[in-house]
PDB file of N, CA and C in Angstrom:
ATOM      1  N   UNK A   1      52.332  66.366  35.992  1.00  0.00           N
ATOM      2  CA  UNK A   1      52.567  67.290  34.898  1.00  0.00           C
ATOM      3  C   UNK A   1      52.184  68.702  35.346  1.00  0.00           C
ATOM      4  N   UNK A   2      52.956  69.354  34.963  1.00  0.00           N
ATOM      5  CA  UNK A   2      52.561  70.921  35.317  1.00  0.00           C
ATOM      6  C   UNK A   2      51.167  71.592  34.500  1.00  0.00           C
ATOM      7  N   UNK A   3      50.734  72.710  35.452  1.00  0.00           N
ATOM      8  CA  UNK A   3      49.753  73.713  34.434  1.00  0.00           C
ATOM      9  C   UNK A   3      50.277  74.350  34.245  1.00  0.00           C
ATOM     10  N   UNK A   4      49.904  74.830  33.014  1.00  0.00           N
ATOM     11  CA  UNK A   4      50.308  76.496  32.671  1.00  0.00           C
ATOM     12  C   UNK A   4      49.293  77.301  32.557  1.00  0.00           C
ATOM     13  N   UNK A   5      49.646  78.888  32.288  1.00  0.00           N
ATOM     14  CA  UNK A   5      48.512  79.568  31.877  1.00  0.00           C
ATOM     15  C   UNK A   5      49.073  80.667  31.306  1.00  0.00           C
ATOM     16  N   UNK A   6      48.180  81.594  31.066  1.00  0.00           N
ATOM     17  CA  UNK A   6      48.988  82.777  30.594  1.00  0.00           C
ATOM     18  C   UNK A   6      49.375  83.814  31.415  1.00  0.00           C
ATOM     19  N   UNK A   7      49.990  84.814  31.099  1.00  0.00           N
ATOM     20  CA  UNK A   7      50.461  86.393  32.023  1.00  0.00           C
ATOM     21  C   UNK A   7      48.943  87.267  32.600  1.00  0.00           C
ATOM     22  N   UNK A   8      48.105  86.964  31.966  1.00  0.00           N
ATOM     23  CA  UNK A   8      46.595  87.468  31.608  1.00  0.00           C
ATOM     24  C   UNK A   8      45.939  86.464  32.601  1.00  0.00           C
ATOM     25  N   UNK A   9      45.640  85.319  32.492  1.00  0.00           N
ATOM     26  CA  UNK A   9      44.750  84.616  33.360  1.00  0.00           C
ATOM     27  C   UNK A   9      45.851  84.119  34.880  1.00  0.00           C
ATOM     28  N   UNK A  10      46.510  84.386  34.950  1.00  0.00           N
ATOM     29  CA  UNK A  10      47.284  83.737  36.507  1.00  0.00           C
ATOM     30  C   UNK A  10      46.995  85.448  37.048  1.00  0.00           C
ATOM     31  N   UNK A  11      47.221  86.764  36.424  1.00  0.00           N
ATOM     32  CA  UNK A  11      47.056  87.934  37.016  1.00  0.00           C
ATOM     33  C   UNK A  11      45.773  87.687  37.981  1.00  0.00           C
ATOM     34  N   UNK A  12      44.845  87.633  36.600  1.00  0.00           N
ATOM     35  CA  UNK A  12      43.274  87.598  37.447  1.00  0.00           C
ATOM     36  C   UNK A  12      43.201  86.591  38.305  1.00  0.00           C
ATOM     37  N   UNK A  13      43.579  85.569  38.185  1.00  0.00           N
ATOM     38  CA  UNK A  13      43.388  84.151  39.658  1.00  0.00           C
ATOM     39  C   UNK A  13      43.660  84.882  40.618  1.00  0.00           C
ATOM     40  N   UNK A  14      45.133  85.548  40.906  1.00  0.00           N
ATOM     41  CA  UNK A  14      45.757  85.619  41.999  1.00  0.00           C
ATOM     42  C   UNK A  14      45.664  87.235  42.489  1.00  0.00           C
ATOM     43  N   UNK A  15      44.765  87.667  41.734  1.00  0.00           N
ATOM     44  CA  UNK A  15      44.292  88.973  42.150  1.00  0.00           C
ATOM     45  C   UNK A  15      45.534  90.636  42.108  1.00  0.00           C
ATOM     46  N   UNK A  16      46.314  90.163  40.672  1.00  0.00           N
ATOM     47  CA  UNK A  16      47.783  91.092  40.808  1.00  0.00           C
ATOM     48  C   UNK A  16      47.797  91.913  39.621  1.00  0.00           C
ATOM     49  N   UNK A  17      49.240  92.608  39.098  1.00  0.00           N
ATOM     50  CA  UNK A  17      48.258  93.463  37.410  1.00  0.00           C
ATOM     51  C   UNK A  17      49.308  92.538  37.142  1.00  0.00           C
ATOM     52  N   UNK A  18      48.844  92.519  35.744  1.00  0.00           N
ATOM     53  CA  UNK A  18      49.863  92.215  34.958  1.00  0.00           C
ATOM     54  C   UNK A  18      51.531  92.313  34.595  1.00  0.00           C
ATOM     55  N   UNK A  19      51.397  93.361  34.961  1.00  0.00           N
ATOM     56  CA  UNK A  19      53.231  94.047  34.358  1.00  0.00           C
ATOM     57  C   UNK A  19      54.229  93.128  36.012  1.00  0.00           C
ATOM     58  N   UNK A  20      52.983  93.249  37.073  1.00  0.00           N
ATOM     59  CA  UNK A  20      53.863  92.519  38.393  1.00  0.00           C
ATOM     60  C   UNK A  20      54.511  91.206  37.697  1.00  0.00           C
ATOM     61  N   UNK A  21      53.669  90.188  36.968  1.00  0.00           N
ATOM     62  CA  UNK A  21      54.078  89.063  36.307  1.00  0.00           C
ATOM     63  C   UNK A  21      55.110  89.060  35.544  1.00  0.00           C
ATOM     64  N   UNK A  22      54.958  90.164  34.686  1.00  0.00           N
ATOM     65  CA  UNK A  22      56.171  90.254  33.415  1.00  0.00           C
ATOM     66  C   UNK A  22      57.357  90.923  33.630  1.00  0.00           C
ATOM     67  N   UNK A  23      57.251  91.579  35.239  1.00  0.00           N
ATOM     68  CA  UNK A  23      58.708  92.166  35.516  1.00  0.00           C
ATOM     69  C   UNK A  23      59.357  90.782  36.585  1.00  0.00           C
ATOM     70  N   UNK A  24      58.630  89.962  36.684  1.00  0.00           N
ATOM     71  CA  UNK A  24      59.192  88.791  37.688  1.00  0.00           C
ATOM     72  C   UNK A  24      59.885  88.014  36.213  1.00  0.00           C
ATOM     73  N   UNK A  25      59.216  87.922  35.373  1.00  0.00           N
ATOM     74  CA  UNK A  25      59.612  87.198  34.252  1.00  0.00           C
ATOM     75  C   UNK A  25      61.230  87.911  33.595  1.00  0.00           C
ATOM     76  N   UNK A  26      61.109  89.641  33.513  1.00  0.00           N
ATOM     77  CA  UNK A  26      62.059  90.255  33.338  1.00  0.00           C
ATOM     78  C   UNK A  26      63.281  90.427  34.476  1.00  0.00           C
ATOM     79  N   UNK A  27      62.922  89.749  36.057  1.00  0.00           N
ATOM     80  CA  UNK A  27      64.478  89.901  37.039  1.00  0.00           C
ATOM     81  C   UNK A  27      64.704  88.364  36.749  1.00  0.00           C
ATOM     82  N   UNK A  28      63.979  87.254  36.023  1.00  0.00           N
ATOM     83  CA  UNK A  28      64.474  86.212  36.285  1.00  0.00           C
ATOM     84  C   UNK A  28      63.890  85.173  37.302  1.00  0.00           C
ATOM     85  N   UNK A  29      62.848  85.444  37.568  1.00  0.00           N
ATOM     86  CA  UNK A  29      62.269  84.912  38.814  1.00  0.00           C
ATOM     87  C   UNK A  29      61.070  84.058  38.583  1.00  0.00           C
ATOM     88  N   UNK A  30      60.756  84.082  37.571  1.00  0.00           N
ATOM     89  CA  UNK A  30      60.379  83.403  36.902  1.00  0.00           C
ATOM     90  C   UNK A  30      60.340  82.925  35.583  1.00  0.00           C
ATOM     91  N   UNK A  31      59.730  81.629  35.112  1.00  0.00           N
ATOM     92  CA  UNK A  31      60.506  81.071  33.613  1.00  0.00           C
ATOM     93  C   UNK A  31      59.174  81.145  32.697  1.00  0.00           C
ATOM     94  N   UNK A  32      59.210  82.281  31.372  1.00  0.00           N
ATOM     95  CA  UNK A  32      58.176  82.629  30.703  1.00  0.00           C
ATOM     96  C   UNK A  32      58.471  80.750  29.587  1.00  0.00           C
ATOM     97  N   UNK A  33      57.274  80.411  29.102  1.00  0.00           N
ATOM     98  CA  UNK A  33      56.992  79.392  28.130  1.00  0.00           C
ATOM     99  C   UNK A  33      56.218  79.643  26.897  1.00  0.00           C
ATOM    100  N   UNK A  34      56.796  78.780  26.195  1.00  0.00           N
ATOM    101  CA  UNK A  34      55.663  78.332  24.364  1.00  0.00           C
ATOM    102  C   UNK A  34      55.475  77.354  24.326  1.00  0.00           C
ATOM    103  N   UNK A  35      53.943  77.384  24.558  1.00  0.00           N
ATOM    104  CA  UNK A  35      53.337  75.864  24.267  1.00  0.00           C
ATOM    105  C   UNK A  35      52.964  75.798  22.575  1.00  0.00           C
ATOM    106  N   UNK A  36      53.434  74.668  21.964  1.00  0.00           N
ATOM    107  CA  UNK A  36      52.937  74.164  20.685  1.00  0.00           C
ATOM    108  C   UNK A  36      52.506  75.492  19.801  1.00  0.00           C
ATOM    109  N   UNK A  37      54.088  76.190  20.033  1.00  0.00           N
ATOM    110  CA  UNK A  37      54.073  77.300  18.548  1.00  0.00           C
ATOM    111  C   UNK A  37      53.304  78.135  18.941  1.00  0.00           C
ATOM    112  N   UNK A  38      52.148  78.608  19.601  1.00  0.00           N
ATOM    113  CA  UNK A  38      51.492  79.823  20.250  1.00  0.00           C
ATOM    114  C   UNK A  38      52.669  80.717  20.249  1.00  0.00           C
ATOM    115  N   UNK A  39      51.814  81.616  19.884  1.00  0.00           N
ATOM    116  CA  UNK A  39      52.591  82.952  20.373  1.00  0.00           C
ATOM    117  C   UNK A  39      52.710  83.822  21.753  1.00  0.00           C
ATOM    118  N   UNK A  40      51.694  83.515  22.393  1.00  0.00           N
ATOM    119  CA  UNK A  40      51.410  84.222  24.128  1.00  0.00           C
ATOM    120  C   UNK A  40      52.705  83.253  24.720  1.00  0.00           C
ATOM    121  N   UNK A  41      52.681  84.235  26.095  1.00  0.00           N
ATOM    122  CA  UNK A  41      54.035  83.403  26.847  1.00  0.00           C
ATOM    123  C   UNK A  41      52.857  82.566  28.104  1.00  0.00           C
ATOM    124  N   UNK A  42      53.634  81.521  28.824  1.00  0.00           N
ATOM    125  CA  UNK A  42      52.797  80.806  29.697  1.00  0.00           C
ATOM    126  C   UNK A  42      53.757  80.908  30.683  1.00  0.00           C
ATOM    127  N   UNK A  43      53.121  80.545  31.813  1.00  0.00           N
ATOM    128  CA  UNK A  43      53.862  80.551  33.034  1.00  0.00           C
ATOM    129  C   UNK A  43      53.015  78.999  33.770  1.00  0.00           C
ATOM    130  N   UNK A  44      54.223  78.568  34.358  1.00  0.00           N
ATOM    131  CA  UNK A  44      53.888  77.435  34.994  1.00  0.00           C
ATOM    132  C   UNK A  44      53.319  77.309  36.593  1.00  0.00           C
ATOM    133  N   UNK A  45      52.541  77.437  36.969  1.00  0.00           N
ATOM    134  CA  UNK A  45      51.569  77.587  37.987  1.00  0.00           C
ATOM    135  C   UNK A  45      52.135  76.865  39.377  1.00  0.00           C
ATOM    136  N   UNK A  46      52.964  75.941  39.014  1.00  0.00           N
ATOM    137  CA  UNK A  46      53.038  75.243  40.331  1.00  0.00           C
ATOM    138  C   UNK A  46      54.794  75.812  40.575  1.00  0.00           C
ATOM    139  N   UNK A  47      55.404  76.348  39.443  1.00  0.00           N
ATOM    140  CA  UNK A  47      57.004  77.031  40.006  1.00  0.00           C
ATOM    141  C   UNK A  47      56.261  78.763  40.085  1.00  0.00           C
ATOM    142  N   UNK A  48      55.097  79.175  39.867  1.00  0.00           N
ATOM    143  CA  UNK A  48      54.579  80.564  40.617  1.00  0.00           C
ATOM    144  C   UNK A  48      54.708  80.366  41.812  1.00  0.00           C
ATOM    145  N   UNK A  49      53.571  79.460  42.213  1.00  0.00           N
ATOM    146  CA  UNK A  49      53.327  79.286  43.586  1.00  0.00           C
ATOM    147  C   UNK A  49      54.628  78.612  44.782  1.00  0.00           C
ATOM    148  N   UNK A  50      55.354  78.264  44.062  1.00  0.00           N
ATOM    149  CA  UNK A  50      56.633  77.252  44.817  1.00  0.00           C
ATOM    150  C   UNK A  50      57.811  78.644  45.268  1.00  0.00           C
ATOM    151  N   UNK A  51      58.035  79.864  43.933  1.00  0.00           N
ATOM    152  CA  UNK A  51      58.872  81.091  43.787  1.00  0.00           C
ATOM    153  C   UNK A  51      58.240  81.977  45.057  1.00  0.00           C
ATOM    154  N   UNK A  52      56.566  82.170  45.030  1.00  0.00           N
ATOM    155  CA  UNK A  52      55.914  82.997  45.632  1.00  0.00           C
ATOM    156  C   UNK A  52      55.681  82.903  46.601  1.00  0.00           C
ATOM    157  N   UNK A  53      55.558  81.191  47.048  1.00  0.00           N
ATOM    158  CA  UNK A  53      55.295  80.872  48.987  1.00  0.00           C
ATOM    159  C   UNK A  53      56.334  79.687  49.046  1.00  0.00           C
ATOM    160  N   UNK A  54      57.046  80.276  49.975  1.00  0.00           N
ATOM    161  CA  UNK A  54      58.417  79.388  50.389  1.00  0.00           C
ATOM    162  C   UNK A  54      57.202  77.913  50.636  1.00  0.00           C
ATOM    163  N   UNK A  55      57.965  76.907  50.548  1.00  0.00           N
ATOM    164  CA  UNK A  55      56.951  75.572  50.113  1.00  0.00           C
ATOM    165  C   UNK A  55      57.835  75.378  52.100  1.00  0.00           C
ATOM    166  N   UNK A  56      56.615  74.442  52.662  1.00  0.00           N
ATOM    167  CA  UNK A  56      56.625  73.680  53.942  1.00  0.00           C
ATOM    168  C   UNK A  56      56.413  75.013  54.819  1.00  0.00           C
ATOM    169  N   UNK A  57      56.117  75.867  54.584  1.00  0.00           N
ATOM    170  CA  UNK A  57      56.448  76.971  55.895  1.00  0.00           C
ATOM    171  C   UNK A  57      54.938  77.012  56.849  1.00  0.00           C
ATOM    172  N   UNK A  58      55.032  76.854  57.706  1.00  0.00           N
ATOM    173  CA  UNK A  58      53.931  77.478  58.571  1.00  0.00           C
ATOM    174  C   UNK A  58      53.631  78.998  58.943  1.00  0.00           C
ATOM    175  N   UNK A  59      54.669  79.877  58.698  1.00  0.00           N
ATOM    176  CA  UNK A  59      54.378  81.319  58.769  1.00  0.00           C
ATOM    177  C   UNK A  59      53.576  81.834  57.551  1.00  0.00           C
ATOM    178  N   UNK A  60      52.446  82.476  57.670  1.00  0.00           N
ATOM    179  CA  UNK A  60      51.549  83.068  56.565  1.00  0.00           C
ATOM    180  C   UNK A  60      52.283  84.234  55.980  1.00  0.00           C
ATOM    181  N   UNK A  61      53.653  84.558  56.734  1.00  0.00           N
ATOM    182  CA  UNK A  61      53.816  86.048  56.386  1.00  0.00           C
ATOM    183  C   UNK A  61      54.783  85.747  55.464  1.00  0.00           C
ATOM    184  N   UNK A  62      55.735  84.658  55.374  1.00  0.00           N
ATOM    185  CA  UNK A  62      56.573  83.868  54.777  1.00  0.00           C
ATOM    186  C   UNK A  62      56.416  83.961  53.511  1.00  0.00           C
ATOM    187  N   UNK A  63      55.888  85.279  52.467  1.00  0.00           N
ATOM    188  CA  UNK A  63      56.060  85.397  51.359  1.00  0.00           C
ATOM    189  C   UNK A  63      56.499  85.868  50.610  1.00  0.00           C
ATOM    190  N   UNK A  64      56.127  85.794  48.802  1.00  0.00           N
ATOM    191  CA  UNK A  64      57.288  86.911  48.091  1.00  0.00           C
ATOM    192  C   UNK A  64      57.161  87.792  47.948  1.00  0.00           C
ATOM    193  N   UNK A  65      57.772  88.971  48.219  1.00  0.00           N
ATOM    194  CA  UNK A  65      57.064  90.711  48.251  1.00  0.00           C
ATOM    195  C   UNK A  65      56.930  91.015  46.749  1.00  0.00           C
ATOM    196  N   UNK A  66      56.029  91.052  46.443  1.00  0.00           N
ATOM    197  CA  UNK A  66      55.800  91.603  44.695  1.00  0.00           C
ATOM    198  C   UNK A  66      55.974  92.979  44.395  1.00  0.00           C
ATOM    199  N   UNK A  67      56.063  94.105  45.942  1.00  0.00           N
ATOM    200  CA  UNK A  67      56.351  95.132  45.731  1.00  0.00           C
ATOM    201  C   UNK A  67      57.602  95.827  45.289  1.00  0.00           C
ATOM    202  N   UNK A  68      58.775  94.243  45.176  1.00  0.00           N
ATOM    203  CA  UNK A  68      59.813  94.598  44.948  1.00  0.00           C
ATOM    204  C   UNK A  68      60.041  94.668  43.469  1.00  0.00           C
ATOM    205  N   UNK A  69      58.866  94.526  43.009  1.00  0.00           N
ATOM    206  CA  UNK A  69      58.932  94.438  41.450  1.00  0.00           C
ATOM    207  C   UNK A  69      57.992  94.500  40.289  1.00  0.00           C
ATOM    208  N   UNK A  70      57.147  95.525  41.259  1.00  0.00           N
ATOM    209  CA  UNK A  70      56.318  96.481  40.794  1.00  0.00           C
ATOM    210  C   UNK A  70      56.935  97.443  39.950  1.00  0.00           C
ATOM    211  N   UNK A  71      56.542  97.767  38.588  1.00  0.00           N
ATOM    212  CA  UNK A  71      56.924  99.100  37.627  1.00  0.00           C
ATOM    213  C   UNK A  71      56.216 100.240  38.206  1.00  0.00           C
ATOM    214  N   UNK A  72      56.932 101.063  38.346  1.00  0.00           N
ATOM    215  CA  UNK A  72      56.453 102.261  38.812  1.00  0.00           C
ATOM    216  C   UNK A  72      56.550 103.520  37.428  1.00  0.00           C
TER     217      UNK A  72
END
């Protein structure tokens, strides 16, 4: 079963701001959620990490540039 969390607590885990999350959510790149009528959006933790690090790779550099979707 998947985790979720919110736009707010996956920022702080993964050390990013916020708006980086909600403009990945706004190109499509990731899939915002409602758990049980809540109103906050959730994001599913294991399609972050699957979107963000190509899955099987041995290159560390092999990741998703978040700078491409940074609000400026």
């Amino acid at each position: 079963m998947s985790k979720f969390c919110t736009i707010q607590k996956l920022a702080e885990d993964v050390g990013i701001h916020e708006t980086s999350i909600t403009k990945l959510i706004k190109a499509g790149v990731l899939t915002k959620h409602y758990l049980q009528g809540m109103s906050r959006i959730f994001i599913d933790t294991e399609e972050f990490n699957s979107k963000m690090f190509k899955e099987h790779s041995s290159d560390p550099t092999n990741t998703f540039n978040l700078d491409d979707f940074l609000i400026s």
